[in-house]
Protein backbone atom coordinates (compact mmCIF):
# COMPACT_ATOMS: atom_id res chain seq x y z
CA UNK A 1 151.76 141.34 120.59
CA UNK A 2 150.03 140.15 123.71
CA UNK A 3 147.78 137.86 123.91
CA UNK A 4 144.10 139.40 123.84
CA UNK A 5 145.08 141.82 121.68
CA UNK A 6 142.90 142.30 118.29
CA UNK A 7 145.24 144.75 116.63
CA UNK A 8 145.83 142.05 114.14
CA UNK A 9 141.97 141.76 112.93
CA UNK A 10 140.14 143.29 110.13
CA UNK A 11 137.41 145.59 110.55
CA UNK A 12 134.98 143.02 109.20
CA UNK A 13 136.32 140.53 111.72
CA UNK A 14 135.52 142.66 114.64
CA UNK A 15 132.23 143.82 113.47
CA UNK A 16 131.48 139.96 113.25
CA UNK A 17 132.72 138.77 116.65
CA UNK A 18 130.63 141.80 118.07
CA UNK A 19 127.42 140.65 116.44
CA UNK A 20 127.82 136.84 117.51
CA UNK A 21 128.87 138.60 120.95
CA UNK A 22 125.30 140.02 120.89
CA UNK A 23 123.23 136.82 119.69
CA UNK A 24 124.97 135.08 122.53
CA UNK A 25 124.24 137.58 124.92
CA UNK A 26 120.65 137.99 123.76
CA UNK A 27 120.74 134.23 124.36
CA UNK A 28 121.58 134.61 128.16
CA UNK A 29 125.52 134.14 127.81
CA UNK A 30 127.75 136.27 130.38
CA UNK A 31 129.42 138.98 128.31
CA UNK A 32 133.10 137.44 128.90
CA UNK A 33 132.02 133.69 127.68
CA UNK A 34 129.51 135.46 124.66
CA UNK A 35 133.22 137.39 123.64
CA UNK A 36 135.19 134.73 124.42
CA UNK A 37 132.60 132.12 121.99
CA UNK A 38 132.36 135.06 119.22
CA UNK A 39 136.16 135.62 119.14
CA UNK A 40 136.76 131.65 118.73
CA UNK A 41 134.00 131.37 115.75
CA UNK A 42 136.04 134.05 113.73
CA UNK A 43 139.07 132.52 114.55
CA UNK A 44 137.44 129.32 113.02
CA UNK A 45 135.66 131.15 110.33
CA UNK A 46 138.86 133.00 109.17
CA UNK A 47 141.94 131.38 110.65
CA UNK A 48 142.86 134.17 112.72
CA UNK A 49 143.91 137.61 111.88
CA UNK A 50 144.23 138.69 108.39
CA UNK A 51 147.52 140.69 107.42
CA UNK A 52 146.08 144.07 105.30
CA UNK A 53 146.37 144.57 101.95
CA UNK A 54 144.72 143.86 98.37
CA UNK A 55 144.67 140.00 97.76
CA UNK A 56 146.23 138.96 101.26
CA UNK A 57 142.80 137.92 102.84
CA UNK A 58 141.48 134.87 102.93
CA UNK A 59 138.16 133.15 102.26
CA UNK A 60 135.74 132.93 105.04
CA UNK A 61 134.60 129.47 105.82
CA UNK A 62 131.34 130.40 107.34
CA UNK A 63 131.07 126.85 108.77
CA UNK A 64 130.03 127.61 112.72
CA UNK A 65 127.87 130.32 111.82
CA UNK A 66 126.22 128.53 109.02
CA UNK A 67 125.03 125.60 111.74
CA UNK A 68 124.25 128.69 113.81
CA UNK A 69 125.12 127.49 117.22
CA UNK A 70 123.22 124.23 117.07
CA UNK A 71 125.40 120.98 118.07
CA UNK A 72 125.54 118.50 115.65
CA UNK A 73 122.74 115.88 115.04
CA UNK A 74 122.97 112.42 117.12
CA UNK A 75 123.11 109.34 116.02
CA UNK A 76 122.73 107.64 113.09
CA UNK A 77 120.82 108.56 109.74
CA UNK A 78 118.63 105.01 110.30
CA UNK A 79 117.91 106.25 113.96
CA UNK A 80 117.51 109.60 113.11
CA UNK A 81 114.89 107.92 110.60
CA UNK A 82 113.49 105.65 113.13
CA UNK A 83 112.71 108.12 115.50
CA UNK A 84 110.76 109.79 113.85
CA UNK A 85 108.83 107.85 111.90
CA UNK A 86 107.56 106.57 115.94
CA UNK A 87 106.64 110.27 116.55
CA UNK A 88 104.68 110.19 113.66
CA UNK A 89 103.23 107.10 114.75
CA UNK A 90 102.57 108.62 117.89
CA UNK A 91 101.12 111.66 116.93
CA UNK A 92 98.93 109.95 114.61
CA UNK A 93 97.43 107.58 117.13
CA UNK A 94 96.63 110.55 119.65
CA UNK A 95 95.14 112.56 116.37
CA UNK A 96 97.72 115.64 116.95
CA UNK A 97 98.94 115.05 113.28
């Protein structure tokens, strides 16, 4: 099988890469990277291609969609906390709160 090709893949799989294709592309992505990016969340999702037949899937993780894109949060719960209890601070003060 070469590589690239997505012979291997469910139907479901490649409905799903196209629709993360899209979001990325709605999202400004060139189409190769959006493809590349959608193929590499199923991959992570799913563990690659699933073989066909009854009971020879596997579970779906749904871990990178789930977080939908975002990166993951910085820093510390206590700074995390600490910053923003000064925004609230700070938006208190100038009355925005």
């Amino acid at each position: 099988m070469p590589r690239g090709d997505k012979d291997k893949y469910t139907e479901k799989q490649k409905r799903k890469a196209e629709h993360i294709a899209e979001g990325y592309e709605d999202r400004g992505v060139p189409e190769k990277e959006a493809e590349a990016r959608a193929w590499a969340t199923v991959n992570k999702e799913s563990g690659g291609g699933n073989k066909s037949g009854s009971g020879r899937g596997r579970k779906d993780t749904h871990v990178s969609s789930s977080r939908g894109g975002r990166a993951q949060k910085a820093g510390s719960p206590e700074a995390r906390s600490a910053a923003a209890r000064k925004g609230w601070d700070t938006r208190r003060r100038r009355g925005n709160a």
